[in-house]
N, C-alpha and C. Protein backbone atom coordinates (compact mmCIF):
# COMPACT_ATOMS: atom_id res chain seq x y z
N UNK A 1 -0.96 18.28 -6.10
CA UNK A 1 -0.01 17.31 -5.65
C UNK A 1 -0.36 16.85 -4.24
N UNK A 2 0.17 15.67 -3.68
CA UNK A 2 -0.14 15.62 -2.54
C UNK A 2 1.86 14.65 -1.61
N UNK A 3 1.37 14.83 -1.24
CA UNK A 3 3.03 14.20 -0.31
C UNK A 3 2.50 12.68 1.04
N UNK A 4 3.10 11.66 0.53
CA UNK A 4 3.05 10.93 1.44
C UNK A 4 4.09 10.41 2.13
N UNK A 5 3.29 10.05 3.67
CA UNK A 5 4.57 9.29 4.33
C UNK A 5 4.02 7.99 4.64
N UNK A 6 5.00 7.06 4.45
CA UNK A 6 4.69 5.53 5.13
C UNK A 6 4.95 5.23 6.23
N UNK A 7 4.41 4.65 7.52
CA UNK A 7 4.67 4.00 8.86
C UNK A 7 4.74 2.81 8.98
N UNK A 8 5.24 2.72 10.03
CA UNK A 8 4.83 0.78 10.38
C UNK A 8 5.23 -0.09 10.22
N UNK A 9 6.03 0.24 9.26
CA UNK A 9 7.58 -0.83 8.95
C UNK A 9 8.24 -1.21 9.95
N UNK A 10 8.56 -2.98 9.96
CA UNK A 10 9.53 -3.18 10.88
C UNK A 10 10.06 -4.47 10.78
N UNK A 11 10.94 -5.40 11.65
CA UNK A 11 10.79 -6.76 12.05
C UNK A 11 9.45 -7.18 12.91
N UNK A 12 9.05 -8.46 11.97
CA UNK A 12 8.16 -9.52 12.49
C UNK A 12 8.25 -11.11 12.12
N UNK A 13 7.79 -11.81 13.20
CA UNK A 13 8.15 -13.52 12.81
C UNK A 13 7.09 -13.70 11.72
N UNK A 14 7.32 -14.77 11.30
CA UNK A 14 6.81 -16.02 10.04
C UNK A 14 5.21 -15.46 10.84
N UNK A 15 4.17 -15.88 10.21
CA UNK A 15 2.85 -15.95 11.01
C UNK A 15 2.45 -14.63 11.76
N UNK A 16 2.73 -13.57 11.69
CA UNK A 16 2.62 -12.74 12.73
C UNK A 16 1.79 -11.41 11.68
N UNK A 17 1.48 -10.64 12.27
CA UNK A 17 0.75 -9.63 11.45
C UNK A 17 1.41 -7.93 11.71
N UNK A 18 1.58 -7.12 10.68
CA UNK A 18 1.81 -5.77 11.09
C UNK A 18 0.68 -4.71 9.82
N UNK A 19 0.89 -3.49 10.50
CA UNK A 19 -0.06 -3.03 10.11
C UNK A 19 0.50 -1.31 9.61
N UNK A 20 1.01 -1.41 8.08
CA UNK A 20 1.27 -0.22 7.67
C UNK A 20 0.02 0.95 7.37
N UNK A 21 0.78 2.51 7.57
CA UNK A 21 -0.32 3.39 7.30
C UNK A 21 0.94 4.29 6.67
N UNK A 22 -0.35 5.20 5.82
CA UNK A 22 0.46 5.91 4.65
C UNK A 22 -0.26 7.35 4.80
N UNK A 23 0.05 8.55 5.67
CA UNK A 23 -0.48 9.60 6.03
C UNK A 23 -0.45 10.53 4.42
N UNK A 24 -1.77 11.11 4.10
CA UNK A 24 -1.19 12.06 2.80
C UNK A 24 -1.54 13.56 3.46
N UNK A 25 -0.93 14.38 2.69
CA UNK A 25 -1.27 15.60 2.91
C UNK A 25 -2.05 16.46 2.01
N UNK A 26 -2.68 17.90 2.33
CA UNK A 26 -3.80 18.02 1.58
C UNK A 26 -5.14 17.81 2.11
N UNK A 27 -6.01 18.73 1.34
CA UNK A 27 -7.19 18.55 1.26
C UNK A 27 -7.93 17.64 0.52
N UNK A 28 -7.46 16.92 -0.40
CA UNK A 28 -8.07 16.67 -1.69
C UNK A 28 -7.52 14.59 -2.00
N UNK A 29 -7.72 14.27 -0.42
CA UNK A 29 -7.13 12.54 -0.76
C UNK A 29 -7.82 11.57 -1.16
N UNK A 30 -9.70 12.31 -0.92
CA UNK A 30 -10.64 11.50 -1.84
C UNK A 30 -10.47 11.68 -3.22
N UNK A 31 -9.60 12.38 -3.88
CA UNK A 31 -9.31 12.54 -5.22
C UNK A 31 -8.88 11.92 -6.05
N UNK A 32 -8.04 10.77 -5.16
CA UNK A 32 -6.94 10.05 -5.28
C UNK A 32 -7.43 8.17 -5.30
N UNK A 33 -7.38 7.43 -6.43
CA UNK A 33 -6.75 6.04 -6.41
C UNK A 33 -5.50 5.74 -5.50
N UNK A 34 -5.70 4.87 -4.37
CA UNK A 34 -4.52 4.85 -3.66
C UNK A 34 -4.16 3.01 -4.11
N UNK A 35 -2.93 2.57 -4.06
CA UNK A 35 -1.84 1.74 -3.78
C UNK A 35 -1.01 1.21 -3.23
N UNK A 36 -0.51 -0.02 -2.74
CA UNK A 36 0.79 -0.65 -2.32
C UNK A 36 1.48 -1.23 -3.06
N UNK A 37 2.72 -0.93 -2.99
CA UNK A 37 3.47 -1.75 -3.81
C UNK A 37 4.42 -1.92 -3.05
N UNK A 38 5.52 -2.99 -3.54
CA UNK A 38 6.44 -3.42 -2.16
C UNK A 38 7.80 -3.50 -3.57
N UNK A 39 9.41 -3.91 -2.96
CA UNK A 39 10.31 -3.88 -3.97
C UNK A 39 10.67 -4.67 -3.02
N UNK A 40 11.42 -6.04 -3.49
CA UNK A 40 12.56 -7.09 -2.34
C UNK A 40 13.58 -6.72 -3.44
N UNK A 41 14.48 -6.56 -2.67
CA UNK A 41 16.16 -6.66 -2.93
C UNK A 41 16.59 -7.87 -4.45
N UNK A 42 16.87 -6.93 -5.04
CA UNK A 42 17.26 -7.59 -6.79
C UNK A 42 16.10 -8.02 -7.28
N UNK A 43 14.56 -7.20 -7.32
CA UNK A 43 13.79 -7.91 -8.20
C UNK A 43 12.90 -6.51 -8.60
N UNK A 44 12.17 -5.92 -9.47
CA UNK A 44 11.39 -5.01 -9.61
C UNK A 44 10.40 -4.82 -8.82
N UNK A 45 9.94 -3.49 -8.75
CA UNK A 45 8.51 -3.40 -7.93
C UNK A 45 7.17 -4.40 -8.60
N UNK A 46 6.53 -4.81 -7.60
CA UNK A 46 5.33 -5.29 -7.95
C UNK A 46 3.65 -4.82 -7.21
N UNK A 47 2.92 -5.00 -7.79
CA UNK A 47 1.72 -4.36 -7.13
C UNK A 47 1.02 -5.37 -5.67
N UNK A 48 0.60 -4.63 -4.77
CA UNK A 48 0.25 -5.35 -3.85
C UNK A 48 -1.24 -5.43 -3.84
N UNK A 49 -1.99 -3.94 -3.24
CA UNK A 49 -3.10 -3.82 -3.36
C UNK A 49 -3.49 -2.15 -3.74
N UNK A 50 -4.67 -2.18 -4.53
CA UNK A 50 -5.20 -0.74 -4.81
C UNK A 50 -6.62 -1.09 -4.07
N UNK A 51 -6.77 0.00 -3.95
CA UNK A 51 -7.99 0.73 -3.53
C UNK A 51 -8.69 1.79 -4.60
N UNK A 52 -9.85 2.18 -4.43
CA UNK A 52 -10.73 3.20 -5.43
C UNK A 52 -10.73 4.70 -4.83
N UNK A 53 -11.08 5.74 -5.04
CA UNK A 53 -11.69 6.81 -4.40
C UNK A 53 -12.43 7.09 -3.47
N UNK A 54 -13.15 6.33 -3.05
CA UNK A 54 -14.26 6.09 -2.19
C UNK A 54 -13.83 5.39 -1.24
N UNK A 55 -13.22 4.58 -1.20
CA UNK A 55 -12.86 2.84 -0.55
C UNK A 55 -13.63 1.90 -0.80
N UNK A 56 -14.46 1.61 -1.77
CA UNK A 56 -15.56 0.53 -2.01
C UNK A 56 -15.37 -0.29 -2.83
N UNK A 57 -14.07 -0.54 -3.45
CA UNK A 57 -13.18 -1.32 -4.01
C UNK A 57 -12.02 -1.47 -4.25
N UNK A 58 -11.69 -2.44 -3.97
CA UNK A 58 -10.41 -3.38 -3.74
C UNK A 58 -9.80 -3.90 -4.75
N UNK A 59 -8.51 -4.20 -5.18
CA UNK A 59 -7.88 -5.12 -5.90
C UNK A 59 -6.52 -5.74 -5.18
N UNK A 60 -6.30 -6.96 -5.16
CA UNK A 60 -5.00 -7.76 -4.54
C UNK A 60 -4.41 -8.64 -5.41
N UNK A 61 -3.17 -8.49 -5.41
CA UNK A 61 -2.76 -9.03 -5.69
C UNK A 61 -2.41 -10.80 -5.22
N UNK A 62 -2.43 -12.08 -6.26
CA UNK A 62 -3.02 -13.46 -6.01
C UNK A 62 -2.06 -13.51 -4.53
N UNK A 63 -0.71 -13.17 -5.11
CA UNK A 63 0.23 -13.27 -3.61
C UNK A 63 -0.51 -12.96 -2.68
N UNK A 64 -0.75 -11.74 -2.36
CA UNK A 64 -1.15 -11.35 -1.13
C UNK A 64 -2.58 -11.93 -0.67
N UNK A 65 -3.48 -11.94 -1.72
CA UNK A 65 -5.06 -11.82 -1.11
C UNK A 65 -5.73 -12.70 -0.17
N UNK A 66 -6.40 -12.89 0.61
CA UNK A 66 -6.86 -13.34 1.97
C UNK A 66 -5.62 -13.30 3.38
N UNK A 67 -5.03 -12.48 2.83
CA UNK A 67 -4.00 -12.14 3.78
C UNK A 67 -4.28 -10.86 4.24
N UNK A 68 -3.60 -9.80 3.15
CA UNK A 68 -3.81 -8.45 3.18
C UNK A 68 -4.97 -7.87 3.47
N UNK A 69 -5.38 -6.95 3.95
CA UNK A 69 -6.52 -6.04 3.59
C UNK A 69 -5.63 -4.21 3.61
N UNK A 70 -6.38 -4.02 2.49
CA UNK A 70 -6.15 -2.21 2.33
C UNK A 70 -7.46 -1.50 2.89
N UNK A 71 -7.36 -0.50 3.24
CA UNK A 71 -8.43 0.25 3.39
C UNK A 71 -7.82 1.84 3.27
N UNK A 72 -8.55 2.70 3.60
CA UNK A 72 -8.49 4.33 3.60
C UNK A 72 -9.72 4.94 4.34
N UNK A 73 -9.39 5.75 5.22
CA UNK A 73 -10.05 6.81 5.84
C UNK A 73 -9.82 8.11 5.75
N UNK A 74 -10.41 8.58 4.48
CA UNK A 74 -10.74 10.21 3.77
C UNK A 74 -11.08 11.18 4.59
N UNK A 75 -11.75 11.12 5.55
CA UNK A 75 -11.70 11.97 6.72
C UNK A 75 -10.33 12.25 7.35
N UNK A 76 -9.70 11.04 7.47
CA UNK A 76 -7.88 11.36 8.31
C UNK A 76 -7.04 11.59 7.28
N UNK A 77 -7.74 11.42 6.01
CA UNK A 77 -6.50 11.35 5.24
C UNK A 77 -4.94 10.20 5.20
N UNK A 78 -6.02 8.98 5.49
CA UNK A 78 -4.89 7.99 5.80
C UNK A 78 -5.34 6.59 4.92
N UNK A 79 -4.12 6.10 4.38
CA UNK A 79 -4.31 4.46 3.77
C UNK A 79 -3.50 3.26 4.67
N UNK A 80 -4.11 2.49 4.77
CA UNK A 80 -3.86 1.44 5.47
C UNK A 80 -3.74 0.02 4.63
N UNK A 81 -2.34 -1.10 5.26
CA UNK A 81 -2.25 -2.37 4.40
C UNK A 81 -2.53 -3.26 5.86
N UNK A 82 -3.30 -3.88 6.29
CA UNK A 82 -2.89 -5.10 7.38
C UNK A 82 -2.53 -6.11 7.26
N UNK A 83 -1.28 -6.74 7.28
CA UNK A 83 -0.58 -8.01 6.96
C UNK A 83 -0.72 -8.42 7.96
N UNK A 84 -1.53 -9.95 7.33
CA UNK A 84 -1.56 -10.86 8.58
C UNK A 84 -1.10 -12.52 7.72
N UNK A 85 -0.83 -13.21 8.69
CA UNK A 85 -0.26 -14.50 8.29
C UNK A 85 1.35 -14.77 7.72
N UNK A 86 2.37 -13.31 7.82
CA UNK A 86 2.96 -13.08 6.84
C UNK A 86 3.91 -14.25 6.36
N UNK A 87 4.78 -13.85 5.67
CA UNK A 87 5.89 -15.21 5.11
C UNK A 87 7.35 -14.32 4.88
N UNK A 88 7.99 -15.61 4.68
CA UNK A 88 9.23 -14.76 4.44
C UNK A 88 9.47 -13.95 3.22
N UNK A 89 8.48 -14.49 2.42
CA UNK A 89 8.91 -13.72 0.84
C UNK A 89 7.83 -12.37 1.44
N UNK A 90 7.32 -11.92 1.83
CA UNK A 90 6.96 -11.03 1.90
C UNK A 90 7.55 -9.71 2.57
N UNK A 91 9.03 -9.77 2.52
CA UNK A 91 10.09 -9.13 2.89
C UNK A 91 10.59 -8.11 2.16
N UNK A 92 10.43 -6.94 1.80
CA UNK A 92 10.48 -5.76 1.16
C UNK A 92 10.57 -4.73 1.49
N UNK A 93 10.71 -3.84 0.82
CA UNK A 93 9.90 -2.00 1.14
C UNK A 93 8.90 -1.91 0.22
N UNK A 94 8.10 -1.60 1.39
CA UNK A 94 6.70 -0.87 0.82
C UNK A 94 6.61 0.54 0.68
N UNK A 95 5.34 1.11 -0.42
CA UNK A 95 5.45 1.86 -0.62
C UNK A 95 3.88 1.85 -0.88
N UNK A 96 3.70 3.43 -0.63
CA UNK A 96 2.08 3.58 -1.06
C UNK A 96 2.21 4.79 -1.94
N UNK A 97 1.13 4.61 -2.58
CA UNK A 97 1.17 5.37 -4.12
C UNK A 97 -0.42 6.34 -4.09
N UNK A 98 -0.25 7.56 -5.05
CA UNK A 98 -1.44 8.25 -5.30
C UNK A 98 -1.66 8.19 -6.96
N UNK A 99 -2.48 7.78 -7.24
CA UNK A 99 -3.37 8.20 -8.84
C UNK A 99 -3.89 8.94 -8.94
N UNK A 100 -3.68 10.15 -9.81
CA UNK A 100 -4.82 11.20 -10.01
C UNK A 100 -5.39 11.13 -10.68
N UNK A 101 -6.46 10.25 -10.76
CA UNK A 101 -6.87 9.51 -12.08
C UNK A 101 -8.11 10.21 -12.14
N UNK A 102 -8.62 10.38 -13.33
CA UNK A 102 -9.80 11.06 -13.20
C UNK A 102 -11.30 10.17 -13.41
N UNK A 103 -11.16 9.20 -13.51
CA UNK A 103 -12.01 7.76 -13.73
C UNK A 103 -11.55 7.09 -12.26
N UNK A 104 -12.04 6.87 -11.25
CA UNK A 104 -11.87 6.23 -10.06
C UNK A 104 -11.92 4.82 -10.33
N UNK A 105 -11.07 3.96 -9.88
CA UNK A 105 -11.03 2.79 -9.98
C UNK A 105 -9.26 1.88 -9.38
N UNK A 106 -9.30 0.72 -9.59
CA UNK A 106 -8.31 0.24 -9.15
C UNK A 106 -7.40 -0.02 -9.70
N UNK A 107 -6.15 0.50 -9.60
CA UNK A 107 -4.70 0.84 -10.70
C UNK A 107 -4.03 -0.42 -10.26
N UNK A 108 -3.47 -1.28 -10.95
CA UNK A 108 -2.42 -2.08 -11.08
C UNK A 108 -0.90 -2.03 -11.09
N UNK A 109 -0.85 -1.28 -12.50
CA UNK A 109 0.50 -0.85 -12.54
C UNK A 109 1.25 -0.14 -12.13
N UNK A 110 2.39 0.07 -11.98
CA UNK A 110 2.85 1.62 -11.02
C UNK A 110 3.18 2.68 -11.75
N UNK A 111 3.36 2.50 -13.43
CA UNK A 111 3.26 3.71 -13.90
C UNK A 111 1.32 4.41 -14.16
N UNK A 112 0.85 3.87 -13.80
CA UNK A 112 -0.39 4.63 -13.60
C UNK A 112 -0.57 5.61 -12.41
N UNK A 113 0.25 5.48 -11.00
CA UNK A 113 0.56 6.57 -10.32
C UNK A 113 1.18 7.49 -10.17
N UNK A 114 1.08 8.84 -9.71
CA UNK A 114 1.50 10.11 -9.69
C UNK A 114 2.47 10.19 -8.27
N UNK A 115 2.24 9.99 -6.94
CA UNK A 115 3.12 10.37 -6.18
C UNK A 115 3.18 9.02 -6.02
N UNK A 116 4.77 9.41 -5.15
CA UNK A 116 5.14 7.74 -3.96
C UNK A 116 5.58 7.95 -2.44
N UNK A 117 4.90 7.48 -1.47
CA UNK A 117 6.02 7.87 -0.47
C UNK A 117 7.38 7.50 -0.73
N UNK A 118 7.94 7.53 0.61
CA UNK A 118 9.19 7.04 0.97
C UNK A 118 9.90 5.83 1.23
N UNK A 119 8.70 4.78 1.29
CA UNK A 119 8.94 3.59 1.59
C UNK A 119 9.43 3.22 3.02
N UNK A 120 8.62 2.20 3.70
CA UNK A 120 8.62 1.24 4.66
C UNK A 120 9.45 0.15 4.25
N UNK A 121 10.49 -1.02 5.20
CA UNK A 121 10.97 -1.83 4.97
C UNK A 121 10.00 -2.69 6.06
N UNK A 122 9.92 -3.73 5.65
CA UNK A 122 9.20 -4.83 6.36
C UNK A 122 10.20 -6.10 6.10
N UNK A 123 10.41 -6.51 7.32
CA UNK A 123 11.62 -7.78 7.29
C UNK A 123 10.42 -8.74 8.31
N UNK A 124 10.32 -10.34 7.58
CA UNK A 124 9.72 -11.09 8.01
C UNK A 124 10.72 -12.40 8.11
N UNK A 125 11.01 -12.54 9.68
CA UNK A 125 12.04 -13.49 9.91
C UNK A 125 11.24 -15.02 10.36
N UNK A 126 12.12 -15.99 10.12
CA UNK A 126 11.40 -17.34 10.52
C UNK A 126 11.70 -17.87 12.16
């Protein structure tokens, strides 16, 4: 198992950039397919971005992409989302996710992951 926490959540204007990180615990976080997913108020979760095992591949979602970047550093044991350009619909709680997938690659859905943090709220005002 592994346990995550999310950071970095906060208020920011229209256009402005913030930069969530998702600390896991454990030895074993190269093990792991990591994820973002975000939830806005009265609508289901949706996928943001995955990452692979390694970090050498990416998936984004059309919303987000040339905006976002994900990354991970397996040495710190940390995943990272950098929102830049943001908008107002991009107003949610985030959340980062672990896959224990045993085929490394980039998960979409959220029942394909095993843990969740706690979730970040990100409010993007105009």
């Amino acid at each position: 198992q592994v346990q995550l926490v999310e950071s970095g959540g906060g208020l920011v204007q229209a256009e402005g950039s913030l930069r969530l990180s998702c600390a896991a615990s454990g030895r074993t976080f190269s093990r792991y397919s990591m994820g973002w997913f975000r939830q806005a108020p009265g609508k289901e979760r949706e996928f943001v971005a995955a990452i692979n095992k390694s970090g050498g591949s990416t998936d984004y979602a059309a919303s987000v992409k040339g905006r976002f970047t994900i990354s991970r550093d397996n040495a710190k044991n940390t995943l990272d989302l950098q929102m830049n350009s943001l908008k107002l619909e991009d107003t949610a709680v985030y959340y980062c996710a672990a896959a224990a997938a045993a085929i490394s690659g980039t998960y979409l859905r959220d029942d394909q992951y095993d843990y969740w943090g706690q979730g970040t709220q990100v409010t993007v005002s105009s």
